[in-house]
PDB file of N, CA and C in Angstrom:
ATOM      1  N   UNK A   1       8.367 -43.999  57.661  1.00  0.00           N
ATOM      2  CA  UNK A   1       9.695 -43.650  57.288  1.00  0.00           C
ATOM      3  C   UNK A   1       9.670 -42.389  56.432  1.00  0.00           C
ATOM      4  N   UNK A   2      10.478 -41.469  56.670  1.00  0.00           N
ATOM      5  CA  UNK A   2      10.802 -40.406  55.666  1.00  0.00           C
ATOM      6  C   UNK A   2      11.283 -40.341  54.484  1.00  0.00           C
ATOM      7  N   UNK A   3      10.711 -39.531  53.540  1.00  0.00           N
ATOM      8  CA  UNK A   3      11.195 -40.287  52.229  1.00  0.00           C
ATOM      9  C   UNK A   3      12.230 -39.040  51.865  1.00  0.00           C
ATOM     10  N   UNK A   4      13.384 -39.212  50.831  1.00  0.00           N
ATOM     11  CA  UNK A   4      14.340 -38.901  50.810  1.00  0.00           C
ATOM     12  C   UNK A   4      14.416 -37.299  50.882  1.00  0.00           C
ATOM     13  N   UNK A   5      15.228 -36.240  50.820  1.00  0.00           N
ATOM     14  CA  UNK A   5      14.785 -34.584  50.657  1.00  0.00           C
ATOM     15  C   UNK A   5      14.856 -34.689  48.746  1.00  0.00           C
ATOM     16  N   UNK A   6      15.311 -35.518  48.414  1.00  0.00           N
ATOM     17  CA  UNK A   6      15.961 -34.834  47.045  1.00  0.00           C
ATOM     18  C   UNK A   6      14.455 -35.295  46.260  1.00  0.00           C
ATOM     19  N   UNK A   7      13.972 -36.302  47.100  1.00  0.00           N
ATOM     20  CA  UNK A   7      12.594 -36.898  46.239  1.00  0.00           C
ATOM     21  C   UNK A   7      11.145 -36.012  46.423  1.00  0.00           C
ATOM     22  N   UNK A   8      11.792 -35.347  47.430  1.00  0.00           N
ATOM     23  CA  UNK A   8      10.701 -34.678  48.403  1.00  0.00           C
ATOM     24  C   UNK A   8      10.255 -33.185  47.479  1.00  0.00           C
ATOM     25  N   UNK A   9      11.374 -32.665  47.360  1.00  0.00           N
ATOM     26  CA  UNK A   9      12.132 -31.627  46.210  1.00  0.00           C
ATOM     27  C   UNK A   9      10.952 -32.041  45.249  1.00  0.00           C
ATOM     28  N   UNK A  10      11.749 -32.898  44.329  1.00  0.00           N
ATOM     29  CA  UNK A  10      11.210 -33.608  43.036  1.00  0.00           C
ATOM     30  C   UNK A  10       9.418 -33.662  42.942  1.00  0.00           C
ATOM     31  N   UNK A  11       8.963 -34.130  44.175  1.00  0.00           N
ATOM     32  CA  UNK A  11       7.701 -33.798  43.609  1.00  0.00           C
ATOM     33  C   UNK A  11       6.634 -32.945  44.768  1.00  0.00           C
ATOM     34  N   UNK A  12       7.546 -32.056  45.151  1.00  0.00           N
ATOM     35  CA  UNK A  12       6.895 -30.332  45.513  1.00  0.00           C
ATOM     36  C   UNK A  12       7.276 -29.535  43.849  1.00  0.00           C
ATOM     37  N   UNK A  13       8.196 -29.879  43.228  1.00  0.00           N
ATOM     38  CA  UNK A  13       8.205 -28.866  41.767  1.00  0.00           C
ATOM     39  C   UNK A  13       7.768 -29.395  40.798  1.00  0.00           C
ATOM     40  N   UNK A  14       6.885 -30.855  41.064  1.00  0.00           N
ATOM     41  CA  UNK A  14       6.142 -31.611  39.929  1.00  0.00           C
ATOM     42  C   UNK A  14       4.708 -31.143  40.204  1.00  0.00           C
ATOM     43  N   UNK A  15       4.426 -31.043  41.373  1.00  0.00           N
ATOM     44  CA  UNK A  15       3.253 -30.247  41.764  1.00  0.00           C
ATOM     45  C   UNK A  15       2.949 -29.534  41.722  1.00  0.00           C
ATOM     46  N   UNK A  16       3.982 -28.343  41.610  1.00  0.00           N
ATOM     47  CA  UNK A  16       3.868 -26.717  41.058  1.00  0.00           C
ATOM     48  C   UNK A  16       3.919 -26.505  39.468  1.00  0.00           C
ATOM     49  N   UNK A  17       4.860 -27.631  38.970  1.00  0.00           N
ATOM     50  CA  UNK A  17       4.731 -27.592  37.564  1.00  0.00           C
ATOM     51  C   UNK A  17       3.286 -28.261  36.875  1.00  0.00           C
ATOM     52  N   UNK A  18       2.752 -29.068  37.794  1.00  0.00           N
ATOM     53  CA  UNK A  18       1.345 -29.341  37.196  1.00  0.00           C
ATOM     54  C   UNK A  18       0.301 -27.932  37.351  1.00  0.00           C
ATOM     55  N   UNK A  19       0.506 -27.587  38.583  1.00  0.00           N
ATOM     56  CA  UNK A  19      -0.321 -26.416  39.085  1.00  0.00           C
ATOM     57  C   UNK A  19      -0.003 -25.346  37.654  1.00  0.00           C
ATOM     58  N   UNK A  20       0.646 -25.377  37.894  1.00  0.00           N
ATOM     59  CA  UNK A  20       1.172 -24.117  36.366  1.00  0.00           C
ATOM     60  C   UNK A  20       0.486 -24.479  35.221  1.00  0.00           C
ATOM     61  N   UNK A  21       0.840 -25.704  34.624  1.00  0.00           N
ATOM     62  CA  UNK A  21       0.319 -26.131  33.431  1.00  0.00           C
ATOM     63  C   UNK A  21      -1.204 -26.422  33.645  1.00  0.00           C
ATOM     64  N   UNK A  22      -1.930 -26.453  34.730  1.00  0.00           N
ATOM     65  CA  UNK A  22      -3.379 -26.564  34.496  1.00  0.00           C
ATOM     66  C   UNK A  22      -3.943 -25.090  34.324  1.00  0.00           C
ATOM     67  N   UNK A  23      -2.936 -24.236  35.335  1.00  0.00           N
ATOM     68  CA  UNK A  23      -3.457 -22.997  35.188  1.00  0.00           C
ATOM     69  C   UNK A  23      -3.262 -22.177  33.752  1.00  0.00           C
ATOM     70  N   UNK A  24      -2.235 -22.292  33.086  1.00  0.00           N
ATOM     71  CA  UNK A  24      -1.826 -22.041  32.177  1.00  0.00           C
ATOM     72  C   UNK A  24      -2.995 -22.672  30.547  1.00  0.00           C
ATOM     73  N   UNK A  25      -3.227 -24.155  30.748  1.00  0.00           N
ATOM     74  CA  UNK A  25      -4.388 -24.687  29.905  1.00  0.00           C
ATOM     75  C   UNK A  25      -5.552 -23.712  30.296  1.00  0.00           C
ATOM     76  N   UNK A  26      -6.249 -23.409  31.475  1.00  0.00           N
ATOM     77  CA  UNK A  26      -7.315 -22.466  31.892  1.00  0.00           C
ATOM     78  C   UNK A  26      -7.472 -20.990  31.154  1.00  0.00           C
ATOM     79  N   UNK A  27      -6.232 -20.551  31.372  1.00  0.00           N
ATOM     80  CA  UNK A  27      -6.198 -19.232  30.407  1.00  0.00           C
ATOM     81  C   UNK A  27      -5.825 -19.291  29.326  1.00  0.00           C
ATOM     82  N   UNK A  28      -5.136 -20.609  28.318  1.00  0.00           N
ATOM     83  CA  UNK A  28      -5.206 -21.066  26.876  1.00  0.00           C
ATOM     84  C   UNK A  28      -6.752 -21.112  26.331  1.00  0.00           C
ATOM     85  N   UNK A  29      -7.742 -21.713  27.099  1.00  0.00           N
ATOM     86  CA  UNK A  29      -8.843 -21.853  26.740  1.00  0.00           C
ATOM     87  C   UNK A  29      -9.696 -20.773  26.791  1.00  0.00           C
ATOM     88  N   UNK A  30      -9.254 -20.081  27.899  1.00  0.00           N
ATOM     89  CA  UNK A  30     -10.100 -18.370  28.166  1.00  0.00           C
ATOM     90  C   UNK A  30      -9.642 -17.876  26.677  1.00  0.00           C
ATOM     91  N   UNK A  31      -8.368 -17.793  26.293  1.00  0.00           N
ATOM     92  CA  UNK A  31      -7.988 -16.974  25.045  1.00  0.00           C
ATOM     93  C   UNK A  31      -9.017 -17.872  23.927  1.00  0.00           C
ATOM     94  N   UNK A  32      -8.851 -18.562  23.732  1.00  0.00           N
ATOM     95  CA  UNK A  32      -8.679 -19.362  22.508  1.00  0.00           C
ATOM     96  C   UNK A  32     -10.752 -19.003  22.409  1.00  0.00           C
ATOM     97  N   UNK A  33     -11.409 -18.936  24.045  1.00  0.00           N
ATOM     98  CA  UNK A  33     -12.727 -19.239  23.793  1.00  0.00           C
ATOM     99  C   UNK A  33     -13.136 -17.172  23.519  1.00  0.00           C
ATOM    100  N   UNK A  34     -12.615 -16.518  23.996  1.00  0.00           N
ATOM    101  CA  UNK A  34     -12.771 -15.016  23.731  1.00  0.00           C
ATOM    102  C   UNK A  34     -12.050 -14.394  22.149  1.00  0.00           C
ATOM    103  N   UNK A  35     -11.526 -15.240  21.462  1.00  0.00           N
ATOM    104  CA  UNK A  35     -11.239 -15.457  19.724  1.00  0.00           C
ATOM    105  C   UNK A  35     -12.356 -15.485  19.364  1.00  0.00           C
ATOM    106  N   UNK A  36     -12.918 -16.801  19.754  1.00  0.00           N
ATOM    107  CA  UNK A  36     -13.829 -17.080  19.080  1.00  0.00           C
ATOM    108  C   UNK A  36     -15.211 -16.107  19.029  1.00  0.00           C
ATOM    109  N   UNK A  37     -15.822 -15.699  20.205  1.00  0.00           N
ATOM    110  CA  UNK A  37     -16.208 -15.011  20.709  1.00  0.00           C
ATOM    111  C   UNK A  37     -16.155 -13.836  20.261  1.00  0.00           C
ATOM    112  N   UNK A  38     -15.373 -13.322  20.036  1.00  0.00           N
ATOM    113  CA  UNK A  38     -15.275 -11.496  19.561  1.00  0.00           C
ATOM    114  C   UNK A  38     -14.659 -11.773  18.117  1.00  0.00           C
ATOM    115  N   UNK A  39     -14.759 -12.887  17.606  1.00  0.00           N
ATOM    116  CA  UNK A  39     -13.692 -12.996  16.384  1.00  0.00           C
ATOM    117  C   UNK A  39     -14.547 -12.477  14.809  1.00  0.00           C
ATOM    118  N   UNK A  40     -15.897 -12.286  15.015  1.00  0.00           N
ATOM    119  CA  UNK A  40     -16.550 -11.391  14.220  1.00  0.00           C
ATOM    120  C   UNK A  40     -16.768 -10.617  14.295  1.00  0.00           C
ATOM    121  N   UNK A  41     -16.377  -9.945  15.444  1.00  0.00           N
ATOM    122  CA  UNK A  41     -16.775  -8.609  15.382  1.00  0.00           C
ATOM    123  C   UNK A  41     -15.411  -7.901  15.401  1.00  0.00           C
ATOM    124  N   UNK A  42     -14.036  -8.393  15.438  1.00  0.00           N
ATOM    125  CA  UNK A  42     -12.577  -7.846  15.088  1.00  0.00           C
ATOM    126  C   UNK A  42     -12.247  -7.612  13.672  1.00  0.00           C
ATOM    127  N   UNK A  43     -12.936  -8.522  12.314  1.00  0.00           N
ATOM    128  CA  UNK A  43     -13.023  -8.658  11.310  1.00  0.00           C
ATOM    129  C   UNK A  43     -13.594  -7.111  10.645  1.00  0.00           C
ATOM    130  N   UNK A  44     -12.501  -7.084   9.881  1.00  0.00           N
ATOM    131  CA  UNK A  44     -12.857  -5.602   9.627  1.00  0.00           C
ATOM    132  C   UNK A  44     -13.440  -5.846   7.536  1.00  0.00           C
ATOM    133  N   UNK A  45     -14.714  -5.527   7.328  1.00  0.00           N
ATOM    134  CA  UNK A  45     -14.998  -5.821   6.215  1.00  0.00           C
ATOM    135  C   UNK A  45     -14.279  -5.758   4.679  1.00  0.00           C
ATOM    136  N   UNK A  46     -13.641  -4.364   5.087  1.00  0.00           N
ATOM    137  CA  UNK A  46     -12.673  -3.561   4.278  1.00  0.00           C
ATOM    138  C   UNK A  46     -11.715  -4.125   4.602  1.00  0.00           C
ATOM    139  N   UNK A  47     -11.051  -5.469   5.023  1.00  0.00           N
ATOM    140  CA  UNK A  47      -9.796  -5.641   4.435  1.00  0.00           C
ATOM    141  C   UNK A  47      -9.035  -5.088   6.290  1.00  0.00           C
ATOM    142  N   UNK A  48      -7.755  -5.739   5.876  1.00  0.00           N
ATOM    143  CA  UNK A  48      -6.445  -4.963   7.120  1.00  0.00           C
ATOM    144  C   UNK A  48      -6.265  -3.785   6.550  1.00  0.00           C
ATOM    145  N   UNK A  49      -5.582  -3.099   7.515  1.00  0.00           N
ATOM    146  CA  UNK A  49      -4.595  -1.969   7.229  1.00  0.00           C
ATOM    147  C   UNK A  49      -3.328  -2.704   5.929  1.00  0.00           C
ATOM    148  N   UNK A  50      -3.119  -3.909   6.082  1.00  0.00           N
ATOM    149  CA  UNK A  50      -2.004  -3.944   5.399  1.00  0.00           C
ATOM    150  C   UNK A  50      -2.540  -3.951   3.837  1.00  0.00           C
ATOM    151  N   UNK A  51      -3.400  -4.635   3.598  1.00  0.00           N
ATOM    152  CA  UNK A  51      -4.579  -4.685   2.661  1.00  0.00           C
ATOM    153  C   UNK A  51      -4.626  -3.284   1.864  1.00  0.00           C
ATOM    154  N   UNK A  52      -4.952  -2.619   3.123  1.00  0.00           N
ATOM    155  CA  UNK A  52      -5.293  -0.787   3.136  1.00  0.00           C
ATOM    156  C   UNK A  52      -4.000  -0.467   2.086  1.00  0.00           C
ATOM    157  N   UNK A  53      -2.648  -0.515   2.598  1.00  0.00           N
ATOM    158  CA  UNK A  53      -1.703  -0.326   2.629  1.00  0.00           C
ATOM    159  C   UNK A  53      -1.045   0.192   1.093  1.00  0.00           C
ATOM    160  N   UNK A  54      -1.433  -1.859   0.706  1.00  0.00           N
ATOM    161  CA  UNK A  54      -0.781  -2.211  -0.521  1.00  0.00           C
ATOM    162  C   UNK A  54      -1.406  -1.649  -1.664  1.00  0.00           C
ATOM    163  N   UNK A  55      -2.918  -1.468  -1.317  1.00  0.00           N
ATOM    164  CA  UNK A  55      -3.770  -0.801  -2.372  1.00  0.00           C
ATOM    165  C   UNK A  55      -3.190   0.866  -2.528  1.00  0.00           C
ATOM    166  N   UNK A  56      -3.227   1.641  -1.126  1.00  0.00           N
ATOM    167  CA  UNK A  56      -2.790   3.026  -2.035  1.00  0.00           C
ATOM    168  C   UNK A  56      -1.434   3.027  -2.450  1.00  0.00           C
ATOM    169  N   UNK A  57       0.164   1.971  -2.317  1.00  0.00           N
ATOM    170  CA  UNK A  57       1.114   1.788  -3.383  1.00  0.00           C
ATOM    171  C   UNK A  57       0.784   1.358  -4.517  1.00  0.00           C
ATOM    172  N   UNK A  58      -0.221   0.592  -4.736  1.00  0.00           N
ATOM    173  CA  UNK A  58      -0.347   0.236  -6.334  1.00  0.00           C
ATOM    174  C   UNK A  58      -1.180   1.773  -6.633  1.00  0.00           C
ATOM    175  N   UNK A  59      -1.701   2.450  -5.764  1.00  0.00           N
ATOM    176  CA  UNK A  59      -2.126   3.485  -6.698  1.00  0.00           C
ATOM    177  C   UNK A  59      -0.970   4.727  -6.542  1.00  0.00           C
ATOM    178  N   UNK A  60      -0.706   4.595  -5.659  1.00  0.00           N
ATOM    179  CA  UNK A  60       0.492   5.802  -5.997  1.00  0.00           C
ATOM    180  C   UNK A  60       1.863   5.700  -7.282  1.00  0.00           C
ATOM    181  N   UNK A  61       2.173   4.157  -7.205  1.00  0.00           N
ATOM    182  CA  UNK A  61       2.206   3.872  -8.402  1.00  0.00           C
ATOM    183  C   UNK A  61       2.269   4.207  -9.756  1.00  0.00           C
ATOM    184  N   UNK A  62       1.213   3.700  -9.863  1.00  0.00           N
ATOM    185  CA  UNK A  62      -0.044   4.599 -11.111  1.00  0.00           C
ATOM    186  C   UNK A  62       0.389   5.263 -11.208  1.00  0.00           C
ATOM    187  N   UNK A  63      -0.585   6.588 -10.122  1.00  0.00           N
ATOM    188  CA  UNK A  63       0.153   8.330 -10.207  1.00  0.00           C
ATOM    189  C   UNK A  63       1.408   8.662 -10.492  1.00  0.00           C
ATOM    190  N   UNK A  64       2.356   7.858  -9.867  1.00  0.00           N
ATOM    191  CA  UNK A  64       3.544   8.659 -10.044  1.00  0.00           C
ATOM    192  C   UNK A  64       4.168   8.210 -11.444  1.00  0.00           C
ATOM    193  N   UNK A  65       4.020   7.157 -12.219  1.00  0.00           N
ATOM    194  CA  UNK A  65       4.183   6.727 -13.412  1.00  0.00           C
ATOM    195  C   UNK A  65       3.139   7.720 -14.211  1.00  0.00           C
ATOM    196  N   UNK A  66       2.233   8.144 -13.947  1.00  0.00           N
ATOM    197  CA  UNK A  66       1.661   9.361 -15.215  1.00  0.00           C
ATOM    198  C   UNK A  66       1.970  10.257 -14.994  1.00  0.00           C
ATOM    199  N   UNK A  67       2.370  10.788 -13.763  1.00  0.00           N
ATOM    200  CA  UNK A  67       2.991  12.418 -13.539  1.00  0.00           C
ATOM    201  C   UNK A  67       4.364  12.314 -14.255  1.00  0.00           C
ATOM    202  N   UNK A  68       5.185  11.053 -14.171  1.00  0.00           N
ATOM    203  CA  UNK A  68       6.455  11.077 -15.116  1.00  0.00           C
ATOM    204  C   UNK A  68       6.055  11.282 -16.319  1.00  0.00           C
ATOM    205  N   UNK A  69       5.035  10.751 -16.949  1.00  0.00           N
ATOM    206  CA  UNK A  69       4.913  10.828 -18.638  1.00  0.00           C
ATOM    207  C   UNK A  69       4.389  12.316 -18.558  1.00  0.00           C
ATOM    208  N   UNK A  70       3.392  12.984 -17.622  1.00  0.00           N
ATOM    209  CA  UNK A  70       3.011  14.361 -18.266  1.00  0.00           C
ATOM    210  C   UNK A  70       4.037  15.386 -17.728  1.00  0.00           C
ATOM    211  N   UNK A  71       5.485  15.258 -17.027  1.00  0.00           N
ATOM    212  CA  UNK A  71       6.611  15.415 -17.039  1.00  0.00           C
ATOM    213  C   UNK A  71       7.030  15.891 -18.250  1.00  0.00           C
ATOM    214  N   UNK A  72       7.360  14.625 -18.939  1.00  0.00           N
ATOM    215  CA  UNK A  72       8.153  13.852 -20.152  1.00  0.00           C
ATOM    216  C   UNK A  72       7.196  14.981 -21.320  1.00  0.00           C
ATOM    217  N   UNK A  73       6.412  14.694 -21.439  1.00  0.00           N
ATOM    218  CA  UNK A  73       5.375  15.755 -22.333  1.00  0.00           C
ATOM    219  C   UNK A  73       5.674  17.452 -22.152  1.00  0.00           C
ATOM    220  N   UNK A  74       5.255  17.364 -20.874  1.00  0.00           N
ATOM    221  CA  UNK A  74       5.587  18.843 -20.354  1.00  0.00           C
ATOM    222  C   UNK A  74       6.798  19.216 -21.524  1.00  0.00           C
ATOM    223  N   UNK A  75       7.915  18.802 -20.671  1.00  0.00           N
ATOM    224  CA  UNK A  75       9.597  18.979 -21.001  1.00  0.00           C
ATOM    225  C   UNK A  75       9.277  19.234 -22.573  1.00  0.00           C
ATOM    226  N   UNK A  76       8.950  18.015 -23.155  1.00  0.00           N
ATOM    227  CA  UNK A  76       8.942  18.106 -24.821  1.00  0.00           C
ATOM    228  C   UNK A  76       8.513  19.115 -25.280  1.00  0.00           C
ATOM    229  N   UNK A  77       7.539  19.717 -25.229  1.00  0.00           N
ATOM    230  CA  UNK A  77       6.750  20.883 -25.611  1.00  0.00           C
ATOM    231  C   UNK A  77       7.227  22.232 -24.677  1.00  0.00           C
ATOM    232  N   UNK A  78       7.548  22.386 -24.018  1.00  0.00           N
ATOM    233  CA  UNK A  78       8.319  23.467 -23.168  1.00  0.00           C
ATOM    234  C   UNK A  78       9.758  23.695 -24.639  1.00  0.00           C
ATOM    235  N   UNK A  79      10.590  22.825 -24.401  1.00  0.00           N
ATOM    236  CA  UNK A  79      11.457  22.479 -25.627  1.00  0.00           C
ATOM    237  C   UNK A  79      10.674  23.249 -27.032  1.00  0.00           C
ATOM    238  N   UNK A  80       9.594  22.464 -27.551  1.00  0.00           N
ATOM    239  CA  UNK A  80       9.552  22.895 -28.947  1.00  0.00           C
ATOM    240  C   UNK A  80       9.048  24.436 -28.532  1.00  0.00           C
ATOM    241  N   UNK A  81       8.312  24.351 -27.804  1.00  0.00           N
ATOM    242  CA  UNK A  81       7.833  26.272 -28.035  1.00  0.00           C
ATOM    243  C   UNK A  81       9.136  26.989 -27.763  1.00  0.00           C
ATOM    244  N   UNK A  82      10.007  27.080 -27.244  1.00  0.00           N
ATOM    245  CA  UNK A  82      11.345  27.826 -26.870  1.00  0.00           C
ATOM    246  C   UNK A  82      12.224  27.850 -28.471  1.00  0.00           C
ATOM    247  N   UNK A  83      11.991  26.822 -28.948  1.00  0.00           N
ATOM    248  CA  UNK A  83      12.679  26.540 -30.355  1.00  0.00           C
ATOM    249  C   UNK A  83      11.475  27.151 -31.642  1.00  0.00           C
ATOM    250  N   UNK A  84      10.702  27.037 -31.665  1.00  0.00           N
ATOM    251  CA  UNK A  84       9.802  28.042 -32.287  1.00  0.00           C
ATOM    252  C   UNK A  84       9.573  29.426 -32.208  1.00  0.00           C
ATOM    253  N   UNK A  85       9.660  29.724 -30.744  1.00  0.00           N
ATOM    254  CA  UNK A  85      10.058  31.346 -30.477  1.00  0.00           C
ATOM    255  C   UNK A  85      10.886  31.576 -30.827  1.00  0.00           C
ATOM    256  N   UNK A  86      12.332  31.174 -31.008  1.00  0.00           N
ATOM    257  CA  UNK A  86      13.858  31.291 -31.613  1.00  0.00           C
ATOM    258  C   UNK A  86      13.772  31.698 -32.733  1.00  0.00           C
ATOM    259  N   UNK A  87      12.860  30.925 -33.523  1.00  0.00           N
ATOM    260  CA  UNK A  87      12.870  30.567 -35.076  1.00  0.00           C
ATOM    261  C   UNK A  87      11.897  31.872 -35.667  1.00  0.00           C
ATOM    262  N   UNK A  88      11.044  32.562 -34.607  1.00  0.00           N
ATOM    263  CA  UNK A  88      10.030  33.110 -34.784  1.00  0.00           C
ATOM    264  C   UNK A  88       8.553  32.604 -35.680  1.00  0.00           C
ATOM    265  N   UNK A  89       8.562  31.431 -35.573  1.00  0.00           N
ATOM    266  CA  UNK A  89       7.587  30.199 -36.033  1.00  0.00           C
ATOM    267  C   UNK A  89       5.835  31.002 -35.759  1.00  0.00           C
ATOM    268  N   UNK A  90       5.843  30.933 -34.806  1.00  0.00           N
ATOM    269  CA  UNK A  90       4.477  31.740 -34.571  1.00  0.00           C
ATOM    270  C   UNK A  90       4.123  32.826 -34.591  1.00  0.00           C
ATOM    271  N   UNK A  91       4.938  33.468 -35.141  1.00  0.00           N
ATOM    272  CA  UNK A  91       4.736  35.355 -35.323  1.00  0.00           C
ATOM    273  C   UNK A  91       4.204  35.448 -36.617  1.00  0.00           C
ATOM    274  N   UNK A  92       4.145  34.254 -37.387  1.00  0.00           N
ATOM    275  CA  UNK A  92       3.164  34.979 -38.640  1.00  0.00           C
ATOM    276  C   UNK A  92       2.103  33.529 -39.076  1.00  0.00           C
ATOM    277  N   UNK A  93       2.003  32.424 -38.136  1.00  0.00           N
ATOM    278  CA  UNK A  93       0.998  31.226 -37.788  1.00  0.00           C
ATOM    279  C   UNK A  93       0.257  32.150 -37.233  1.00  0.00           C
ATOM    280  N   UNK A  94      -1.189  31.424 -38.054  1.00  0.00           N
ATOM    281  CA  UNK A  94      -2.779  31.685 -37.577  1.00  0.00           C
ATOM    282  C   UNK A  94      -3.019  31.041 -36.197  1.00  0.00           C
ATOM    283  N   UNK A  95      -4.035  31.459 -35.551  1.00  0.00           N
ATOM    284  CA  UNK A  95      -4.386  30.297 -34.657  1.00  0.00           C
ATOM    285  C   UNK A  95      -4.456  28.936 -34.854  1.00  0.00           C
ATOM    286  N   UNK A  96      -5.635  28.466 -36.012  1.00  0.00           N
ATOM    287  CA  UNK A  96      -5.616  27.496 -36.773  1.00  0.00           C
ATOM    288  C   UNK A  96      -4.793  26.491 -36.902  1.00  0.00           C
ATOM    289  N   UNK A  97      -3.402  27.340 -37.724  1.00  0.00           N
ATOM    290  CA  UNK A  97      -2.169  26.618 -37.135  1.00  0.00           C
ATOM    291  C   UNK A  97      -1.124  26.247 -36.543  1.00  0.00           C
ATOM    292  N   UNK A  98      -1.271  26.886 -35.153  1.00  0.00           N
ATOM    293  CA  UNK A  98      -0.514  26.829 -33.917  1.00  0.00           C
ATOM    294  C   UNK A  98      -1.567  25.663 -33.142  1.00  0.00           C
ATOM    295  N   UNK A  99      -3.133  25.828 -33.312  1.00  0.00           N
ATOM    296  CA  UNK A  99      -3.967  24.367 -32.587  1.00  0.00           C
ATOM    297  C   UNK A  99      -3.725  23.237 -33.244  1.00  0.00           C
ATOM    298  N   UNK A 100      -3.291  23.522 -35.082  1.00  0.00           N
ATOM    299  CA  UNK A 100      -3.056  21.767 -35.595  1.00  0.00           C
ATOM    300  C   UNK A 100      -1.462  21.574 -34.956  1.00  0.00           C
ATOM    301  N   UNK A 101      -0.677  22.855 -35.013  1.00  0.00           N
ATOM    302  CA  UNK A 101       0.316  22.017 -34.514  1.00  0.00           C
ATOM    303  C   UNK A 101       0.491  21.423 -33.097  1.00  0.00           C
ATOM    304  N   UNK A 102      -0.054  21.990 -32.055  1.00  0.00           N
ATOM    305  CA  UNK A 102      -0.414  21.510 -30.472  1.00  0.00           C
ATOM    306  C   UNK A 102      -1.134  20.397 -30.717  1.00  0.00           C
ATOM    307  N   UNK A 103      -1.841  19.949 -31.738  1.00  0.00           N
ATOM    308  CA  UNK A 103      -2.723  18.944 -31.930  1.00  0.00           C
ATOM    309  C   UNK A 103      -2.033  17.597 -31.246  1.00  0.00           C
ATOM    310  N   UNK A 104      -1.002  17.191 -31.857  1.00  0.00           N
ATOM    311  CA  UNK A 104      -0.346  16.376 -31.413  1.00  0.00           C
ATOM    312  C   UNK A 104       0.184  15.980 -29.736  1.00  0.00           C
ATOM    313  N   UNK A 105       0.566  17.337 -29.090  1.00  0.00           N
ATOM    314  CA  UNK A 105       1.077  16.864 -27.781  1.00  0.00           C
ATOM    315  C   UNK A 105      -0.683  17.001 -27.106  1.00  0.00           C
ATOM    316  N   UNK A 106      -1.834  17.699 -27.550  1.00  0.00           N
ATOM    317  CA  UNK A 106      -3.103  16.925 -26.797  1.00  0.00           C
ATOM    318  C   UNK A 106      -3.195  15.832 -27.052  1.00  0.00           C
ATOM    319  N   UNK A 107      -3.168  15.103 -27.640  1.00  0.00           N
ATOM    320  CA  UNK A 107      -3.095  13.857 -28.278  1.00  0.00           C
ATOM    321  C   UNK A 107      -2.133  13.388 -27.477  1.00  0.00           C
ATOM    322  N   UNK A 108      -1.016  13.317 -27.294  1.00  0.00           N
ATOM    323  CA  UNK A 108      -0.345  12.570 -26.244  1.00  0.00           C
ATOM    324  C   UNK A 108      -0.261  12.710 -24.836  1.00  0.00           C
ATOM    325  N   UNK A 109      -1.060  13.901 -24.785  1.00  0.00           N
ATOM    326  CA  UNK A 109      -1.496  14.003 -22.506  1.00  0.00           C
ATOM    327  C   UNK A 109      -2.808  13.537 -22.551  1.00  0.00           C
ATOM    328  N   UNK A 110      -3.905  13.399 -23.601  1.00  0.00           N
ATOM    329  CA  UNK A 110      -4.875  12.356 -23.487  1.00  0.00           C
ATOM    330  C   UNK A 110      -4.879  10.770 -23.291  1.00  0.00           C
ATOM    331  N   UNK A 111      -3.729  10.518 -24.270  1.00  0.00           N
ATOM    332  CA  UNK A 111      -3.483   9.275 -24.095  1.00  0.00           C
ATOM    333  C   UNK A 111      -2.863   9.110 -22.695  1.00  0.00           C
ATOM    334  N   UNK A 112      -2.667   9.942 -22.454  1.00  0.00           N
ATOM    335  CA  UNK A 112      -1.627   9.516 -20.805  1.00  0.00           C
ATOM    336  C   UNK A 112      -2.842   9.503 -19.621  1.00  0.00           C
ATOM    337  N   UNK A 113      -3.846  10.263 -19.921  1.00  0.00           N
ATOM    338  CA  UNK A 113      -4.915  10.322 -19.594  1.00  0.00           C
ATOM    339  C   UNK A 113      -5.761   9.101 -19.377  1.00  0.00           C
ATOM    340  N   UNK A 114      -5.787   8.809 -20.778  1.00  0.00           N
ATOM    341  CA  UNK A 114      -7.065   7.737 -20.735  1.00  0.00           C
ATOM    342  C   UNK A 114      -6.193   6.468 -20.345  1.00  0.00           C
ATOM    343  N   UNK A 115      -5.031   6.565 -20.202  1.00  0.00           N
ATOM    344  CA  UNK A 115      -4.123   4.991 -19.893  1.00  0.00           C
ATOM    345  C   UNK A 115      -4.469   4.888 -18.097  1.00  0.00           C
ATOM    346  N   UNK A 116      -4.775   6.174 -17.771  1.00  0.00           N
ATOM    347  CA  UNK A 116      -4.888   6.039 -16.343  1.00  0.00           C
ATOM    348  C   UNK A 116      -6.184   5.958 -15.913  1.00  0.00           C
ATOM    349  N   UNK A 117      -6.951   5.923 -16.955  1.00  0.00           N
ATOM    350  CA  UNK A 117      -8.471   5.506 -16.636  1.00  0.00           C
ATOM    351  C   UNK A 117      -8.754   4.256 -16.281  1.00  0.00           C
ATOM    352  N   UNK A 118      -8.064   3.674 -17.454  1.00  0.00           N
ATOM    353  CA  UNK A 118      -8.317   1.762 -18.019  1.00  0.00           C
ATOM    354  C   UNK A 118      -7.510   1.110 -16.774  1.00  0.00           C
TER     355      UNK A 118
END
C-alpha cells in the first residue's frame, strides 16, 4: 500500500534535515578540531591589538596631560617675562639674578618631568 504524499513529504525533509545536521556536526568538529590545532600558534605573545590599543591611550594620556602642564608653565612665564620687560626688571639684574629668579619655573617643568617618569 502507498503511504500517504503528505507523510512521504515529511520524511524526504526529515532526511535532508538529518543529512544537514550530520553534515553540519562534520564541519563543527573540522572547526572546533583546526582551533585547537593552530590555536598556539594564533596566540600572539604580546597581547591583542586591542591590548596594543589600550596601552598607547593610557600613554597618550600621560603625554597629553604633561604637554598641558608644560603649556600651563610655558603661558606663566611667557606672562612674567613680558611683565618684567614692561617694568624694565632685567635691564639692571645680573645674570645671577635673573637664574635665581627662573629658578623656580625649572623647578616646576622638572617636577612635570619627573611626574612623568614615576
Amino acid at each position: 500500500m502507498a503511504e500517504d504524499p503528505q507523510q512521504e513529504t515529511i520524511n524526504l525533509l526529515t532526511y535532508r534535515l538529518n543529512a544537514v545536521t550530520v553534515e553540519r556536526d562534520e564541519w563543527k568538529a573540522k572547526y572546533i578540531q583546526q582551533n585547537k590545532d593552530l590555536g598556539c600558534e594564533m596566540m600572539d605573545p604580546n597581547g591583542t591589538i586591542w591590548d596594543y590599543a589600550k596601552k598607547l591611550q593610557t600613554e597618550l594620556a600621560a603625554v597629553t596631560e604633561q604637554r598641558d602642564k608644560y603649556r600651563d608653565i610655558a603661558s606663566e612665564l611667557i606672562a612674567m617675562i613680558r611683565i618684567n620687560v614692561m617694568r624694565d626688571t632685567f635691564k639692571t639684574a645680573t645674570t645671577e639674578q635673573v637664574n635665581e629668579y627662573l629658578k623656580q619655573w625649572i623647578e616646576r617643568i622638572a617636577a612635570v618631568k619627573g611626574g612623568a617618569d614615576e
